[in-house]
Protein backbone atom coordinates (compact mmCIF):
# COMPACT_ATOMS: atom_id res chain seq x y z
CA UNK A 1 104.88 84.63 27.48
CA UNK A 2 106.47 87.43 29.38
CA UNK A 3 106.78 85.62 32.84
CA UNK A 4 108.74 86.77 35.95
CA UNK A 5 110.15 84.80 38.48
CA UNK A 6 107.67 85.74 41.05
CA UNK A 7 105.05 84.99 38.63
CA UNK A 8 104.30 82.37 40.68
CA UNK A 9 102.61 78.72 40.17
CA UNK A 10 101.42 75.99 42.25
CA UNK A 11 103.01 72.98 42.59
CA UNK A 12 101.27 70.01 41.36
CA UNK A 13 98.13 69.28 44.02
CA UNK A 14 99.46 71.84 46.40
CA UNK A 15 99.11 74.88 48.00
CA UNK A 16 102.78 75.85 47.69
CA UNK A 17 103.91 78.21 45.35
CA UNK A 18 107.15 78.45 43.92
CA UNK A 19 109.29 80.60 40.82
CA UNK A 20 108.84 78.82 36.99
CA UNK A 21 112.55 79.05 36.67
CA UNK A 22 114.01 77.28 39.34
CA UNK A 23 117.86 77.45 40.90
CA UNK A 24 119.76 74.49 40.48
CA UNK A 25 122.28 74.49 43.34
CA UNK A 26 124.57 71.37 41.61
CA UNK A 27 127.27 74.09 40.73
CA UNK A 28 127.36 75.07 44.00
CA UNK A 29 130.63 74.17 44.65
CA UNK A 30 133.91 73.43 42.65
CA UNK A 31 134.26 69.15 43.58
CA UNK A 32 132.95 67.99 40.07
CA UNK A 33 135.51 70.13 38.14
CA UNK A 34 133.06 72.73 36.33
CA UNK A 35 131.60 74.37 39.13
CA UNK A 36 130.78 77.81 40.98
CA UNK A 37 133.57 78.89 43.83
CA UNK A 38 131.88 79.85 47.36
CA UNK A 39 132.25 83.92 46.33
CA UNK A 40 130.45 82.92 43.10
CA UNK A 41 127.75 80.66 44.21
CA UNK A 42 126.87 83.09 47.05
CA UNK A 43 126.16 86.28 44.24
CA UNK A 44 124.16 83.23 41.80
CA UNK A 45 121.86 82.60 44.59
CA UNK A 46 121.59 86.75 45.79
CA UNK A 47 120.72 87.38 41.86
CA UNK A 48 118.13 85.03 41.93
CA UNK A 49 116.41 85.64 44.81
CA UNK A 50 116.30 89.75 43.74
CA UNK A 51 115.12 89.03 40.67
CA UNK A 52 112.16 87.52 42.54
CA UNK A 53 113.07 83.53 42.60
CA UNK A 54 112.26 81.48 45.33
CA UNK A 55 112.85 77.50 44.34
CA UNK A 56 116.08 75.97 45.16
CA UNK A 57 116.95 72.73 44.14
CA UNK A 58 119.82 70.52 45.64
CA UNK A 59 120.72 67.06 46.88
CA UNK A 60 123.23 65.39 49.01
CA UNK A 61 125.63 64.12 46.33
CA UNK A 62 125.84 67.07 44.41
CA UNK A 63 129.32 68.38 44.62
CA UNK A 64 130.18 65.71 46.57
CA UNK A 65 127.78 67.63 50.03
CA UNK A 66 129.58 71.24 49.40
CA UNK A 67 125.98 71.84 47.12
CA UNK A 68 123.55 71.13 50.60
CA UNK A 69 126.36 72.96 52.86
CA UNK A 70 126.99 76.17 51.11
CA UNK A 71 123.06 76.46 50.81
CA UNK A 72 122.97 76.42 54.53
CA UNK A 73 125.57 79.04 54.60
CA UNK A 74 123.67 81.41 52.18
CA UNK A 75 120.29 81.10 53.52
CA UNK A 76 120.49 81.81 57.24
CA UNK A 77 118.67 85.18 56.80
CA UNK A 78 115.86 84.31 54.17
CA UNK A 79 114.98 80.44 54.79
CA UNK A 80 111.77 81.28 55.72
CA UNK A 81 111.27 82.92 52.09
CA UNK A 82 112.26 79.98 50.02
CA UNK A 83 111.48 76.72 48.71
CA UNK A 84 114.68 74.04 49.39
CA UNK A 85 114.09 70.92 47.55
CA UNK A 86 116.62 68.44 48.33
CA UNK A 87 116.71 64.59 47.46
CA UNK A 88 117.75 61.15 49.36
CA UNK A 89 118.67 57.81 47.94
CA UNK A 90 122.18 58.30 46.64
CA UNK A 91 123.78 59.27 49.64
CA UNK A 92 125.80 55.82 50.40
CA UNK A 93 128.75 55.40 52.77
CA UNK A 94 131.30 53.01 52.00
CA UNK A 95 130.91 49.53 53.38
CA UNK A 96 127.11 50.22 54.80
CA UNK A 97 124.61 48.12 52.30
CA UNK A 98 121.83 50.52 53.77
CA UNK A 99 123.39 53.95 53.47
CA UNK A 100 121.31 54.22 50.35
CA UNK A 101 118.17 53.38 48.35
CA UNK A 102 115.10 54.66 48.99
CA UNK A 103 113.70 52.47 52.05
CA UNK A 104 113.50 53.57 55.82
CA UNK A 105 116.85 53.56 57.25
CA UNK A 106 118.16 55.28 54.14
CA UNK A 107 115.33 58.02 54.34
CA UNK A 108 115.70 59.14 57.93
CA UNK A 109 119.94 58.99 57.85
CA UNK A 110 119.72 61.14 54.17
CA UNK A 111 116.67 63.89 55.80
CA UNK A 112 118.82 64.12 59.29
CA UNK A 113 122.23 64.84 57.61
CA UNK A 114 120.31 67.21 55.12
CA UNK A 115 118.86 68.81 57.89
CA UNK A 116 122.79 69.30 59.62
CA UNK A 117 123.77 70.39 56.02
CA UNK A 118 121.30 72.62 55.03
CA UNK A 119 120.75 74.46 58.39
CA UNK A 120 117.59 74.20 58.90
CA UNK A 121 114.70 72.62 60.84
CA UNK A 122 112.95 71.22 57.82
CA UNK A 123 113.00 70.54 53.97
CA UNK A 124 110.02 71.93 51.84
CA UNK A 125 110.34 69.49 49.49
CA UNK A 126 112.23 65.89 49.36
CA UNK A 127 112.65 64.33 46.36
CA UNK A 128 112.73 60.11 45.91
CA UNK A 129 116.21 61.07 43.78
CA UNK A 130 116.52 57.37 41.93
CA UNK A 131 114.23 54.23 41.82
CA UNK A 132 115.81 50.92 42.64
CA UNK A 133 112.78 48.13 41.99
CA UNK A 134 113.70 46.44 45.40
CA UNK A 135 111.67 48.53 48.37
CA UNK A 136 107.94 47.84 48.85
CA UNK A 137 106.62 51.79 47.57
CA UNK A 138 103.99 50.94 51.10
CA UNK A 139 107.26 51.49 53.19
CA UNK A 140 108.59 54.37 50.74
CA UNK A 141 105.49 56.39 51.05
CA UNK A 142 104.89 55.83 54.73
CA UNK A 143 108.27 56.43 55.36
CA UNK A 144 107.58 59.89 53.84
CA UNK A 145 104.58 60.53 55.78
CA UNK A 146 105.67 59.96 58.73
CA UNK A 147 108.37 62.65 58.05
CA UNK A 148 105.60 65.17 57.09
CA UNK A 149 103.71 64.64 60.29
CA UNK A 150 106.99 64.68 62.50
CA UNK A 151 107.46 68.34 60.61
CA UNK A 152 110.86 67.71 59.32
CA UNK A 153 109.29 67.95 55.14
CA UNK A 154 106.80 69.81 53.96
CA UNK A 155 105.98 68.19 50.98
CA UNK A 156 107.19 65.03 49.18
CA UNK A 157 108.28 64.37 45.37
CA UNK A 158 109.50 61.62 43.04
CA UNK A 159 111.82 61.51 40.67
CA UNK A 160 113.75 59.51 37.91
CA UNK A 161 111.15 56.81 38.06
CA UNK A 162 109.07 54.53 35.72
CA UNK A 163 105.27 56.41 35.01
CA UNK A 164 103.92 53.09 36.25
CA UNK A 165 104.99 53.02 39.62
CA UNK A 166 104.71 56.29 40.46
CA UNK A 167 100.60 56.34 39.16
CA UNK A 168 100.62 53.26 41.50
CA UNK A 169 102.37 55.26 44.47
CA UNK A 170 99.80 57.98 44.30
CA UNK A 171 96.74 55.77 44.21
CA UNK A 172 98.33 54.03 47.15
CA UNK A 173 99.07 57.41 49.17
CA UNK A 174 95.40 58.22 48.55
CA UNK A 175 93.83 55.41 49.74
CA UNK A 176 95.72 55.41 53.00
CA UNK A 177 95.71 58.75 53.81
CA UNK A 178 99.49 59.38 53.39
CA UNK A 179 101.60 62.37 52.29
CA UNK A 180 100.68 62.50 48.30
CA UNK A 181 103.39 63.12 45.51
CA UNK A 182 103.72 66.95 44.50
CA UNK A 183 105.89 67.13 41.59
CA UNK A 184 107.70 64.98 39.37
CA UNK A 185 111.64 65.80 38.41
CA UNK A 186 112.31 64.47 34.95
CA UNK A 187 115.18 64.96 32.51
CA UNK A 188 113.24 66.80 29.40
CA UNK A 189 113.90 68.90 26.62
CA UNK A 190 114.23 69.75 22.93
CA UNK A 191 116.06 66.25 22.20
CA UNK A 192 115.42 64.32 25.32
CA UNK A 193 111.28 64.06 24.83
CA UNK A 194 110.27 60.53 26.45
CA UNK A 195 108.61 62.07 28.81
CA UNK A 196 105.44 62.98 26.59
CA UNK A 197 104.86 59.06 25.97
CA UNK A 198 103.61 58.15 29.38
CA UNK A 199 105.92 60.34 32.69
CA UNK A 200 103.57 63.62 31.53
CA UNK A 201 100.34 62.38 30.68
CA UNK A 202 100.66 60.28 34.08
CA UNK A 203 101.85 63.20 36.58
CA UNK A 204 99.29 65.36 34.99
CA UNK A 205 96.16 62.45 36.00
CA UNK A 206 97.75 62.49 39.22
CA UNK A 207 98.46 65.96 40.35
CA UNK A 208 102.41 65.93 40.13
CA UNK A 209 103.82 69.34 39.03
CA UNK A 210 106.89 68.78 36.18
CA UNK A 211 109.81 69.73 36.79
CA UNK A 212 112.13 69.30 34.04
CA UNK A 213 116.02 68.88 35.08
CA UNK A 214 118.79 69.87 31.70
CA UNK A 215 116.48 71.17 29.88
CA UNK A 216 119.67 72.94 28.00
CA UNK A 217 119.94 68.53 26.78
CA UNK A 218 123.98 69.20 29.15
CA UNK A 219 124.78 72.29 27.29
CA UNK A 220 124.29 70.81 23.64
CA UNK A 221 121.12 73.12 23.19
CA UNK A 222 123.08 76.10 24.12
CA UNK A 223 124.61 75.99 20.64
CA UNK A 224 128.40 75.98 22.11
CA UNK A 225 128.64 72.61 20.20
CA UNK A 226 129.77 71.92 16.52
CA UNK A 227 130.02 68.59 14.03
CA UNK A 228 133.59 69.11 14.58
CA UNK A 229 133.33 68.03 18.02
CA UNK A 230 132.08 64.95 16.98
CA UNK A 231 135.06 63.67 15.74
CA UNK A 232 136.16 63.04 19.59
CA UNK A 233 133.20 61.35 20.78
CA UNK A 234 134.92 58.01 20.30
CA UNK A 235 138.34 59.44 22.26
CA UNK A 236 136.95 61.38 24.99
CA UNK A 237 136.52 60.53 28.80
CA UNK A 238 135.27 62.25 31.98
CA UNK A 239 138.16 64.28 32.94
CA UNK A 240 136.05 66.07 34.76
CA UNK A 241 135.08 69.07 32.13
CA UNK A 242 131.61 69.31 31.28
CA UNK A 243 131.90 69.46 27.85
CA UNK A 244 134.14 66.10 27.72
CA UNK A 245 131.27 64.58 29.95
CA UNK A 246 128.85 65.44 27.71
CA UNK A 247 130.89 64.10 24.51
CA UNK A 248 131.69 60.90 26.59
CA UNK A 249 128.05 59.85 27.61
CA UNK A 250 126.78 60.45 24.11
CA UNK A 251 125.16 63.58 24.13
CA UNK A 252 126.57 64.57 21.28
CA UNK A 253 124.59 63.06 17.88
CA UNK A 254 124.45 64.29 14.38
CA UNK A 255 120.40 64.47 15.23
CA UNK A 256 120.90 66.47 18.37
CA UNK A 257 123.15 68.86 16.65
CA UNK A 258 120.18 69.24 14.06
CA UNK A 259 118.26 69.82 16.89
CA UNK A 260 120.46 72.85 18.26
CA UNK A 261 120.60 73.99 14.59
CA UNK A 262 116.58 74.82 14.54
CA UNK A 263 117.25 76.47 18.02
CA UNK A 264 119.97 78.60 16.40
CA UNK A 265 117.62 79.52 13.79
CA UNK A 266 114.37 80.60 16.05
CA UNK A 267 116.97 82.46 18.38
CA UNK A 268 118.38 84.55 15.31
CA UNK A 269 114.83 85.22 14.59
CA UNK A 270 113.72 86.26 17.99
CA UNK A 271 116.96 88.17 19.11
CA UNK A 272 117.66 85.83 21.81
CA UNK A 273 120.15 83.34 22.39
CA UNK A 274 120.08 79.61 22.29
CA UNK A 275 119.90 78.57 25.80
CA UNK A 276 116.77 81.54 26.36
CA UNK A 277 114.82 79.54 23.14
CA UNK A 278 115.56 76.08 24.78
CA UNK A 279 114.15 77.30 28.31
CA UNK A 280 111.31 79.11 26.95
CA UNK A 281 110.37 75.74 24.95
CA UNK A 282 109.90 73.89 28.44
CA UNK A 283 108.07 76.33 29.53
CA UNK A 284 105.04 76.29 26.86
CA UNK A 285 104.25 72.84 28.14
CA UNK A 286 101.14 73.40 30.45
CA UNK A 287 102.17 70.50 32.61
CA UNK A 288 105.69 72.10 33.14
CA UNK A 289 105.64 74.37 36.68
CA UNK A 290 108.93 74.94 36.20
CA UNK A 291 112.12 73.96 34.69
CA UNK A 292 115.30 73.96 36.72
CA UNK A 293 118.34 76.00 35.92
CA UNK A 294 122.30 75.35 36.08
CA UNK A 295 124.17 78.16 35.78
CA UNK A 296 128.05 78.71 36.53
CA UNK A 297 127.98 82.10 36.29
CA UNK A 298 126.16 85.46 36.71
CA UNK A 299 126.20 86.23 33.19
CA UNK A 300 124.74 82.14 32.42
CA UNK A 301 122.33 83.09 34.89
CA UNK A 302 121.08 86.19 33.39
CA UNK A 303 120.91 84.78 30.26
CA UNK A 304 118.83 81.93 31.39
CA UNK A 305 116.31 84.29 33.34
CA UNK A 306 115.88 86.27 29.61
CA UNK A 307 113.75 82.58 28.76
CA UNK A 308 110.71 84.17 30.94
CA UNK A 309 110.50 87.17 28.52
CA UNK A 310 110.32 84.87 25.09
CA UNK A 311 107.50 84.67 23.08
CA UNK A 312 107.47 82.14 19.99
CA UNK A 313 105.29 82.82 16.87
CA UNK A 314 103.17 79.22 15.98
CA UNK A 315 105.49 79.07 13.53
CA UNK A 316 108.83 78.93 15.41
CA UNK A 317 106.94 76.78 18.05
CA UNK A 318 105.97 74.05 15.10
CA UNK A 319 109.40 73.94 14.35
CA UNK A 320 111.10 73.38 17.71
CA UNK A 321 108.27 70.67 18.35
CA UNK A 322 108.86 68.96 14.77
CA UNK A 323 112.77 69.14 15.07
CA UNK A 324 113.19 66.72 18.36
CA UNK A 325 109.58 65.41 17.76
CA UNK A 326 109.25 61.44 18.99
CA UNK A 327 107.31 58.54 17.60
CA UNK A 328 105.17 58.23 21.14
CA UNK A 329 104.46 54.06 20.35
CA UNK A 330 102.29 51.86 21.15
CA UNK A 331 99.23 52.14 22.49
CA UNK A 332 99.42 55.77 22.36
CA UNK A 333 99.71 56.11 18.11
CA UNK A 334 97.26 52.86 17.79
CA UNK A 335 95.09 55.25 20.20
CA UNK A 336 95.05 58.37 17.94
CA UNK A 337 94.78 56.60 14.89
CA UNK A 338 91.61 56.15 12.43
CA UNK A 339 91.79 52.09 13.07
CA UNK A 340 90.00 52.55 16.46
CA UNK A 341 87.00 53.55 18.13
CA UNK A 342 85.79 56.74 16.59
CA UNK A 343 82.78 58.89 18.38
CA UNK A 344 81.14 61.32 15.61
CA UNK A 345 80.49 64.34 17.45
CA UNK A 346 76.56 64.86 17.53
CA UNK A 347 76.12 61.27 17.06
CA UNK A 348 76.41 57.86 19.53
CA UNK A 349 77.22 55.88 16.89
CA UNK A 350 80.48 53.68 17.86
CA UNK A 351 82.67 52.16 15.33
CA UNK A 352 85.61 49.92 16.20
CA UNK A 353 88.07 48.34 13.94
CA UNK A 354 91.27 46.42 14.32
């Protein structure tokens, strides 16, 4: 593959270009108990922007607002250079039933403070951060048109939303003439593969870039986890450790850890470590623009940047894709199966069967 991060690629149906690693900015910031320090965050963002990288990913909540507001530090001299994605929905005040959610009053409080947080004029990219089934998607999407034409985003994103609805919101922005939806953010990796069943397939129809968020599956694909940590998956709680976060929302299975064990086997093979052959996996999917990054560290963040320069043989790549394979359901294995329609190549004969 031997990518760099200013090998650049376009963003779903855009003309904006951005890194295929990007810079997830939620450890900006110590709040959530596992995070970077200012001093530390400051040199993760330097590195990456050196190194060529120009996508930055944040959102309101992360870090409780220190994520958005140490950004705006960092970037006074270079804004102009890079790509800040941020996100609105989630920001909610306490006692105000419209602080969040993704309708209109929500959308212009969450851009304005981003704006005051981030330091800047305007966001190239805001992200729909979580669905909610309650706002009409007509006052969603000309809520974020009306921000693109007043200047204050560039471009406009979905994510953590049903395929469905977001096929529906594109068709919709089309006909009217509004804003369309640029990339999709999705959890996906080496054990967490729903996506292929119908977020993919859909975002690829409708010109959304992927954008896969842990696609290190919370650190289990980085191989730092054993079978003898399952033993305290029934005992542990949030205490604010990522590991115990991980263990305590269930991310930790006897078939992930086979998972990370095929992982460990194609890294000893290739001379790289786990977390570079979990990246680089992502990143063979031709719908994937780029996959987002979490580092903690310089050294985490060096490692991670070694997934551009991985190449799998067809053999290792089988493997990965067999190990946290999915059954992708119906219709889509009715679809591919013998029992229906069937078009001989060279010939217009038809045959259906049920």
């Amino acid at each position: 593959m031997s990518l760099t991060l200013d090998t650049y690629r376009l963003l779903g149906r855009s003309g904006l270009r951005v890194s295929p690693l990007a810079l997830g900015a939620a450890t900006f910031g110590t709040e959530w108990g596992w995070g970077a320090e200012q001093d530390e965050a400051r040199k993760l963002l330097d590195r990456y922007v050196e190194r060529g990288g120009n996508f930055v990913d944040t959102a309101p909540t992360y870090t409780n607002g220190s994520s958005e507001r140490l950004l705006g530090e960092f970037t006074r001299d270079n804004r102009e250079s890079l790509v800040l994605a941020t996100k609105y929905t989630t920001l909610r005040r306490p006692g105000d039933p419209n602080s969040g959610g993704p309708h209109r009053k929500s959308l212009f409080a969450s851009v304005e403070s981003s704006l005051r947080q981030l330091n800047t004029d305007y966001l190239d990219l805001l992200y729909l951060h979580v669905w909610d089934f309650t706002t009409p998607v007509e006052e969603i999407l000309r809520g974020m048109d009306d921000l693109v034409r007043q200047g204050k985003v560039l471009y406009v994103a979905i994510s953590n939303a049903p395929a469905w609805q977001v096929s529906r919101m594109q068709a919709i922005a089309d006909l009217r003439g509004w804003s369309p939806l640029v990339a999709l953010q999705i959890e996906y990796n080496l054990i967490e593969r729903a996506g292929e069943r119908d977020l993919i397939p859909m975002a690829r129809e409708m010109g959304l870039g992927v954008v896969p968020y842990s696609p290190l599956a919370g650190g289990v694909l980085t191989g730092k986890y054993s079978r003898d940590d399952l033993s305290t998956t029934n005992t542990a709680v949030d205490d604010g450790t990522r590991k115990n976060f991980n263990i305590a929302n269930g991310g930790l299975t006897e078939h992930n850890l086979d998972v990370a064990d095929v992982v460990k086997e194609v890294a000893a093979e290739l001379g790289r470590t786990t977390a570079q052959v979990g990246l680089a996996w992502t990143l063979q999917n031709p719908d994937v623009t780029t996959s987002l990054i979490g580092a903690r560290t310089l050294a985490q963040l060096e490692d991670n940047l070694g997934a551009l320069e991985v190449d799998f043989t067809p053999d290792q790549l089988a493997r990965l894709d067999e190990a946290g394979a999915i059954e992708l359901g119906f219709p889509h294995d009715l679809l591919a199966s013998d029992r229906m329609r069937t078009v001989t190549h060279g010939d217009l004969s038809v045959e259906t069967r049920r």
